[in-house]
PDB file of N, CA and C in Angstrom:
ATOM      1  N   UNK A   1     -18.806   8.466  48.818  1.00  0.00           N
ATOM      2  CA  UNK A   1     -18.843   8.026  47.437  1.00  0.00           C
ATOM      3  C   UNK A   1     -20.111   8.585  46.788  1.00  0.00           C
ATOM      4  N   UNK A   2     -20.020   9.313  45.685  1.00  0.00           N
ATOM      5  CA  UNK A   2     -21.083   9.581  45.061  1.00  0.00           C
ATOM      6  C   UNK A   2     -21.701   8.336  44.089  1.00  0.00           C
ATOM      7  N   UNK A   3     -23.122   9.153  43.833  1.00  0.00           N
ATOM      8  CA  UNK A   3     -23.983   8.098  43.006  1.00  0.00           C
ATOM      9  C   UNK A   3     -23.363   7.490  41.763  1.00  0.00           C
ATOM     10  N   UNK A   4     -22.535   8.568  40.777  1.00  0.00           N
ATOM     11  CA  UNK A   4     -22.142   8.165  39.372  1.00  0.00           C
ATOM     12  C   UNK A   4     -21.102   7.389  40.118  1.00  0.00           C
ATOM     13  N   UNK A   5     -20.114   7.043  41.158  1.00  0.00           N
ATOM     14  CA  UNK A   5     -18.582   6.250  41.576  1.00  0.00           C
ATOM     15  C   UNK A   5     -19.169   4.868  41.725  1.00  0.00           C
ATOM     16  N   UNK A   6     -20.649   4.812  42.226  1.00  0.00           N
ATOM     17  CA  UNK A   6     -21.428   4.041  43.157  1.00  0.00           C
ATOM     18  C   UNK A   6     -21.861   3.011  41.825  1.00  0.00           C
ATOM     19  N   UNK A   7     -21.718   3.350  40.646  1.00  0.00           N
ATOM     20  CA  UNK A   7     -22.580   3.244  39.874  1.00  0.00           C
ATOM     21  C   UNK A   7     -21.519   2.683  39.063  1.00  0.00           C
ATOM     22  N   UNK A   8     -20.337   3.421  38.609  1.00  0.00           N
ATOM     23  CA  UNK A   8     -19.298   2.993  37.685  1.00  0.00           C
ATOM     24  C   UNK A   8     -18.978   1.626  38.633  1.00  0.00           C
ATOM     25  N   UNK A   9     -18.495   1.787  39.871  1.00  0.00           N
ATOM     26  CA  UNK A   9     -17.823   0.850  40.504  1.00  0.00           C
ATOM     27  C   UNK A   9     -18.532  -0.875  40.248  1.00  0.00           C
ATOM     28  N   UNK A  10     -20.467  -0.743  40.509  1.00  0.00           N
ATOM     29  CA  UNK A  10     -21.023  -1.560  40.363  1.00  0.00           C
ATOM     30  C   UNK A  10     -20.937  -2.678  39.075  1.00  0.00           C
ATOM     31  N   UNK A  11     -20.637  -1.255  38.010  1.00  0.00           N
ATOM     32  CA  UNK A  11     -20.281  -2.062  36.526  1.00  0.00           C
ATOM     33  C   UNK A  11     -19.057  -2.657  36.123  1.00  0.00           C
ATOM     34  N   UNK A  12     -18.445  -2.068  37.444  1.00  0.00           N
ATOM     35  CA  UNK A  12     -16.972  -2.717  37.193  1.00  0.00           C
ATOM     36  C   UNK A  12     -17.196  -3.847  37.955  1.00  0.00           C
ATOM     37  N   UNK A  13     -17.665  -3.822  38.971  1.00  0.00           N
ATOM     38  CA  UNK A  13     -17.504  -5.279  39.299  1.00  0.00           C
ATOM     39  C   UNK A  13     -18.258  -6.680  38.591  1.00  0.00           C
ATOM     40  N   UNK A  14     -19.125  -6.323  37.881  1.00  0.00           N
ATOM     41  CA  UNK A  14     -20.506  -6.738  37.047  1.00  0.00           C
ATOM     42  C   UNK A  14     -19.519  -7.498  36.540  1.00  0.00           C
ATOM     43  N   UNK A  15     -18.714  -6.389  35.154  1.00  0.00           N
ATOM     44  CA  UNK A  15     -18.026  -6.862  34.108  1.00  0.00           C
ATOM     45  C   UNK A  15     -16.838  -8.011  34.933  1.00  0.00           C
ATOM     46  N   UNK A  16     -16.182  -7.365  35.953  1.00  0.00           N
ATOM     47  CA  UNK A  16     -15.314  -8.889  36.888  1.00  0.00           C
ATOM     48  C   UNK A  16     -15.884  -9.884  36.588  1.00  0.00           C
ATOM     49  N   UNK A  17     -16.678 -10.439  37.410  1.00  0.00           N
ATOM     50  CA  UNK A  17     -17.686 -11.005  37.326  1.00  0.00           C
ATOM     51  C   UNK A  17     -17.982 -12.141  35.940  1.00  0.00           C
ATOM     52  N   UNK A  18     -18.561 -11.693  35.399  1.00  0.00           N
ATOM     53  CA  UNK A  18     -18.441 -11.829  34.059  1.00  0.00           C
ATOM     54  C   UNK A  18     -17.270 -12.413  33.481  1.00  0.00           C
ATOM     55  N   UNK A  19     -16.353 -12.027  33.509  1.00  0.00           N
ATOM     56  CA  UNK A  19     -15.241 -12.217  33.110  1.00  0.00           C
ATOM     57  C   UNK A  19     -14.547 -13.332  33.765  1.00  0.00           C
ATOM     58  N   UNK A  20     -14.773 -13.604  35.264  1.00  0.00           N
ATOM     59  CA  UNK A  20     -13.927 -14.435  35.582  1.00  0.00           C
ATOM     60  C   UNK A  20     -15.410 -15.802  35.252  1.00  0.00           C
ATOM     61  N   UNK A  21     -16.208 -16.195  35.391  1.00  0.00           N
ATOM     62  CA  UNK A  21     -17.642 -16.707  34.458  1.00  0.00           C
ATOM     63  C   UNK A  21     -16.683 -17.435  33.476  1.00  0.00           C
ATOM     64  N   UNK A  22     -16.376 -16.259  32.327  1.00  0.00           N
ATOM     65  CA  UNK A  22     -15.908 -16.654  31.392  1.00  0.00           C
ATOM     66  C   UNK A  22     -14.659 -17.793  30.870  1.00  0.00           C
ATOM     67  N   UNK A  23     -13.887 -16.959  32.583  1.00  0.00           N
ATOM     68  CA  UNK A  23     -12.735 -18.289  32.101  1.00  0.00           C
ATOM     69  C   UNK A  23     -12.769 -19.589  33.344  1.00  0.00           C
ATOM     70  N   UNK A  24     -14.468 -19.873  33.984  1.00  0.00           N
ATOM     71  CA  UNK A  24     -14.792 -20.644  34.482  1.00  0.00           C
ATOM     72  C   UNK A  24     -14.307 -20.902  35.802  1.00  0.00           C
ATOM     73  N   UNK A  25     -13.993 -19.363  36.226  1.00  0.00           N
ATOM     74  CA  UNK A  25     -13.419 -19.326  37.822  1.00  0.00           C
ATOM     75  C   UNK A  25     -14.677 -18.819  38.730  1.00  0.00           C
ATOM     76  N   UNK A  26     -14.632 -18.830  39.653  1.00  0.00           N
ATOM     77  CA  UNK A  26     -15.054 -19.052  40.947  1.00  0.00           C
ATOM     78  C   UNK A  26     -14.377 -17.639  41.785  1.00  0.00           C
ATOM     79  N   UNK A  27     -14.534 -16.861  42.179  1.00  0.00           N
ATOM     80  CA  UNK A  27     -13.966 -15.982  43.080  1.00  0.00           C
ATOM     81  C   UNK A  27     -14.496 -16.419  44.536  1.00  0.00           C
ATOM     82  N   UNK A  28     -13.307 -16.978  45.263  1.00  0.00           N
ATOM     83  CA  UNK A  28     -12.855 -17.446  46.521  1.00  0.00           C
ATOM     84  C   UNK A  28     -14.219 -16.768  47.930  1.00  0.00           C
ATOM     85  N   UNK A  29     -14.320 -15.556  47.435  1.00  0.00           N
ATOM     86  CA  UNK A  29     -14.735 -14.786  48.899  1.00  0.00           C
ATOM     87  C   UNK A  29     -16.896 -14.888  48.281  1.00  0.00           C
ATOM     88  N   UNK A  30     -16.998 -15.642  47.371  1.00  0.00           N
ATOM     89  CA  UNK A  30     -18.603 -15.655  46.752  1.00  0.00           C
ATOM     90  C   UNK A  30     -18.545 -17.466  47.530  1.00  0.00           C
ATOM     91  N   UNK A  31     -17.779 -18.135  47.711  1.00  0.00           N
ATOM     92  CA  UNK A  31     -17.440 -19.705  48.295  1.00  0.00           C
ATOM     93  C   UNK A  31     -17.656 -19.610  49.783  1.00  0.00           C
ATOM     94  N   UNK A  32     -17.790 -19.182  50.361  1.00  0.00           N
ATOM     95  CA  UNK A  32     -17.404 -19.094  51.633  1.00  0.00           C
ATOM     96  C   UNK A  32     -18.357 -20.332  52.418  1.00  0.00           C
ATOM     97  N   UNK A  33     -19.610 -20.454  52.074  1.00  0.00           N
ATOM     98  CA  UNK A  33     -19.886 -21.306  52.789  1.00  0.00           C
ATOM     99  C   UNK A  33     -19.893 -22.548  52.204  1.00  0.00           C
ATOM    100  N   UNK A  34     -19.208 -22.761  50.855  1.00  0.00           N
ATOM    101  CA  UNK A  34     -18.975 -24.011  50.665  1.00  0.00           C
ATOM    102  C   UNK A  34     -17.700 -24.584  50.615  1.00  0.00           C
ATOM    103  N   UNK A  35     -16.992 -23.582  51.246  1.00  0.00           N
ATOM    104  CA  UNK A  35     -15.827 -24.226  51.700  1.00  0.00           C
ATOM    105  C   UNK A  35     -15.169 -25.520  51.757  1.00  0.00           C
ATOM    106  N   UNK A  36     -16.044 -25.873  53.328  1.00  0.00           N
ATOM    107  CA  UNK A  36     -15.433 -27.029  54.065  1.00  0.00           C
ATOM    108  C   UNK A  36     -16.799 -27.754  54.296  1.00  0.00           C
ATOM    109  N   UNK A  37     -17.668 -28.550  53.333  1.00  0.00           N
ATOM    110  CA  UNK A  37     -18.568 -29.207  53.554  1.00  0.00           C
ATOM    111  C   UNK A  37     -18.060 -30.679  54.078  1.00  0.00           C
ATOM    112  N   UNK A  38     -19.483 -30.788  54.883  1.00  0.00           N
ATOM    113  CA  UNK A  38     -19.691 -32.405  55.554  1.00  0.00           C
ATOM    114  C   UNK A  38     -19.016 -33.542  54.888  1.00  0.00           C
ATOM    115  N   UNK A  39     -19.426 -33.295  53.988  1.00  0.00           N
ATOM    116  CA  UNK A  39     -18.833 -34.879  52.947  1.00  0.00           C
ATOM    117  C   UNK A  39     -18.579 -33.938  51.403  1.00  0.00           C
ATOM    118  N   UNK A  40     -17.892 -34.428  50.507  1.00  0.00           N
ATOM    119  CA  UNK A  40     -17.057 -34.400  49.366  1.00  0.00           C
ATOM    120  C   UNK A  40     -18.369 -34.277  48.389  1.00  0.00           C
ATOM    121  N   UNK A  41     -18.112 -33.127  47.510  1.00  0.00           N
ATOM    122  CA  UNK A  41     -19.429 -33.366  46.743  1.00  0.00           C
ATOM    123  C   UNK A  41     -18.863 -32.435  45.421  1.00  0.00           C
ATOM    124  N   UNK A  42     -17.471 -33.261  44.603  1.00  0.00           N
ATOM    125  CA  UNK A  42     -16.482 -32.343  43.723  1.00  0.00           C
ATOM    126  C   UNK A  42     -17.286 -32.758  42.340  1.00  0.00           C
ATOM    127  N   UNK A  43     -17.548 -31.065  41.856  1.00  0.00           N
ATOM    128  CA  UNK A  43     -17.907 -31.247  40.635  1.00  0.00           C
ATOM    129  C   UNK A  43     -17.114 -30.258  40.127  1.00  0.00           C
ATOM    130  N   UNK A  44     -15.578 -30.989  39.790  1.00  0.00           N
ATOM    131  CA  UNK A  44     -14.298 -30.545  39.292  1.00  0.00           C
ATOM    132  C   UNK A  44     -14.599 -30.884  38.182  1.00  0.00           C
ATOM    133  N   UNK A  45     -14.073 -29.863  36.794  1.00  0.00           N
ATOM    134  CA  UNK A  45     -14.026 -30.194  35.771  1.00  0.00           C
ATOM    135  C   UNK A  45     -12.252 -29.922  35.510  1.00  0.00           C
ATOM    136  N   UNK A  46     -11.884 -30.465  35.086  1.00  0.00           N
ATOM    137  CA  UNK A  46     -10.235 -30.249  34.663  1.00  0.00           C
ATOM    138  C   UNK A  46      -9.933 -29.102  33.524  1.00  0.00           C
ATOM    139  N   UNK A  47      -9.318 -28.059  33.555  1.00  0.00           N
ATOM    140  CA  UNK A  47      -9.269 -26.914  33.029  1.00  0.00           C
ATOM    141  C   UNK A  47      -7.565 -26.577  32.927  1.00  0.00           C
ATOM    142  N   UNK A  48      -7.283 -25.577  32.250  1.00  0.00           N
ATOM    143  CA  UNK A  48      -5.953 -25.324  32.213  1.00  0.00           C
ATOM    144  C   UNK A  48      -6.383 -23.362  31.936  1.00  0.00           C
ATOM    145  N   UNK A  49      -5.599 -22.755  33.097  1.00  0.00           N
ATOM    146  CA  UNK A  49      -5.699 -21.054  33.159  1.00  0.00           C
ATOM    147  C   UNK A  49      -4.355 -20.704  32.605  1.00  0.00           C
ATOM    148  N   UNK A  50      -4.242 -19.713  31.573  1.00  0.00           N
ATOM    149  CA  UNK A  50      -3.121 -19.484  31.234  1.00  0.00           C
ATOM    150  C   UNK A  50      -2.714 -17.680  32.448  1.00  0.00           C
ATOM    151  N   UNK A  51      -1.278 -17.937  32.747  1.00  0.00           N
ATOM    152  CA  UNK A  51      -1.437 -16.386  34.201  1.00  0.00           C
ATOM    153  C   UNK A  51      -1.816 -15.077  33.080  1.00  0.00           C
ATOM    154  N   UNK A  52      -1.657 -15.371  31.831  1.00  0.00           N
ATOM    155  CA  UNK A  52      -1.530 -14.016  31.303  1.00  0.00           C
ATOM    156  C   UNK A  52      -3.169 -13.751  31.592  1.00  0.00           C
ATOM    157  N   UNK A  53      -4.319 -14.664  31.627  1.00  0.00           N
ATOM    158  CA  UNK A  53      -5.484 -14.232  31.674  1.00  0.00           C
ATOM    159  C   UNK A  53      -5.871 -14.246  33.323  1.00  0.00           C
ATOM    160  N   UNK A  54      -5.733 -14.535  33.644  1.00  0.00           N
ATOM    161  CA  UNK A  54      -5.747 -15.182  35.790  1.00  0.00           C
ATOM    162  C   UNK A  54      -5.011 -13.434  36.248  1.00  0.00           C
ATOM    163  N   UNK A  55      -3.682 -12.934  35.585  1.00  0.00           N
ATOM    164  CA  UNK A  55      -3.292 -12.031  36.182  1.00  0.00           C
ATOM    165  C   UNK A  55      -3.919 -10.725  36.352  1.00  0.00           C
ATOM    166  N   UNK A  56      -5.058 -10.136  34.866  1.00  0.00           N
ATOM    167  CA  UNK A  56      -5.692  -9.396  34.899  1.00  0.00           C
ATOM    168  C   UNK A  56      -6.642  -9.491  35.312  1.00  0.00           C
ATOM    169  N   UNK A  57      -7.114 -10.330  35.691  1.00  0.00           N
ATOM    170  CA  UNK A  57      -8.305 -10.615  36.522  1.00  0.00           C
ATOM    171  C   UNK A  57      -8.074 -10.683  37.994  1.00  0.00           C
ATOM    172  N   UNK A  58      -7.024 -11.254  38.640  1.00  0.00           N
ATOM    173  CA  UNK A  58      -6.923 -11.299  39.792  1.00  0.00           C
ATOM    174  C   UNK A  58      -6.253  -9.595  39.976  1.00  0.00           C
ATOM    175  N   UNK A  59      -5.666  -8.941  39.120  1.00  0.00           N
ATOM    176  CA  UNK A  59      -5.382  -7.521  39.793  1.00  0.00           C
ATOM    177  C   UNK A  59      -6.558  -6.616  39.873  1.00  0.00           C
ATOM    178  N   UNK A  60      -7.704  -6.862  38.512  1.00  0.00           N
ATOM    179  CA  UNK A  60      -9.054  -5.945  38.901  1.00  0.00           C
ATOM    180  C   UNK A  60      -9.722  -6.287  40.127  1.00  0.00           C
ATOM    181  N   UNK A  61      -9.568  -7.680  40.694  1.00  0.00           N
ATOM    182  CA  UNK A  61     -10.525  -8.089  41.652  1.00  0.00           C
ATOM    183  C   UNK A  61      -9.853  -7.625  42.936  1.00  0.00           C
ATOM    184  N   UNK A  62      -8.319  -6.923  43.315  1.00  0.00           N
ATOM    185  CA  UNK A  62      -8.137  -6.565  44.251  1.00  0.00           C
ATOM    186  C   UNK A  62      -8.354  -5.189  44.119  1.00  0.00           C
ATOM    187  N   UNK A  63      -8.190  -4.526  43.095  1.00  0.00           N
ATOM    188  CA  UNK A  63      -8.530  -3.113  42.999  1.00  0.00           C
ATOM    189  C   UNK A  63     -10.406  -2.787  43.448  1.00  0.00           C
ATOM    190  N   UNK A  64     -11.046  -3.965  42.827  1.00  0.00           N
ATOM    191  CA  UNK A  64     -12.080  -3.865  43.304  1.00  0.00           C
ATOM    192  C   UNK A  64     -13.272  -4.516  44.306  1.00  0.00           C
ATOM    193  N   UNK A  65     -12.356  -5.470  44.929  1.00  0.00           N
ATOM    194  CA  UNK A  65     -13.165  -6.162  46.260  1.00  0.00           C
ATOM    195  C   UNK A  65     -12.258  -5.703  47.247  1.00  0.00           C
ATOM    196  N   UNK A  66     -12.679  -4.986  48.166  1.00  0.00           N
ATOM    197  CA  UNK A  66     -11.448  -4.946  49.448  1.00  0.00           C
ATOM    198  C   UNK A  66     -11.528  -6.077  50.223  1.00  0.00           C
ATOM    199  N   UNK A  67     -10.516  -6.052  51.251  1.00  0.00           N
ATOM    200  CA  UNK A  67     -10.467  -7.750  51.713  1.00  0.00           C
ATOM    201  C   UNK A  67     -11.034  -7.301  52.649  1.00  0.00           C
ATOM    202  N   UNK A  68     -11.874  -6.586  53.712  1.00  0.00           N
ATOM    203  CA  UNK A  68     -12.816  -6.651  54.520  1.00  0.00           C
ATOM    204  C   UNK A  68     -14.387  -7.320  53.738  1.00  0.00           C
ATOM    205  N   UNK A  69     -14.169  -7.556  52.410  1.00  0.00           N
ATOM    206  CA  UNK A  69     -15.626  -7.792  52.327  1.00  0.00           C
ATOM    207  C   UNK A  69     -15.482  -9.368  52.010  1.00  0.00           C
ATOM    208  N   UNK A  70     -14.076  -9.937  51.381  1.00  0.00           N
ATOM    209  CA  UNK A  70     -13.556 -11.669  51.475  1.00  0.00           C
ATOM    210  C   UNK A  70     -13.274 -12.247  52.901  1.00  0.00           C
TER     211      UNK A  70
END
């Protein structure tokens, strides 16, 4: 991978990022160690995702996290 791929790729994931922030998600594989804690400690807020916004986001995040790194 060159420097400028190394570089676009970074901003793409930035802007992910960002974006899923925005519609107050959480990407699964950044959780990992809070998984399965000791005792219950939910600071759920009740939300409603519409798929039309969840779908473009969940297809950039497979184009750009491979699942060796979730």
């Amino acid at each position: 991978m060159t420097d400028t791929q190394s570089v676009i790729e970074d901003q793409a994931l930035n802007e992910l990022f960002a974006d899923f922030e925005t519609e107050h998600l959480t990407p699964l594989w950044t959780q990992l160690g809070d998984l399965m804690p000791m005792t219950p400690a939910s600071r759920a807020v009740p939300f409603v995702w519409k798929w039309s916004t969840l779908y473009p986001l969940a297809r950039r995040a497979g184009d750009l996290v491979p699942i060796v790194e979730g």
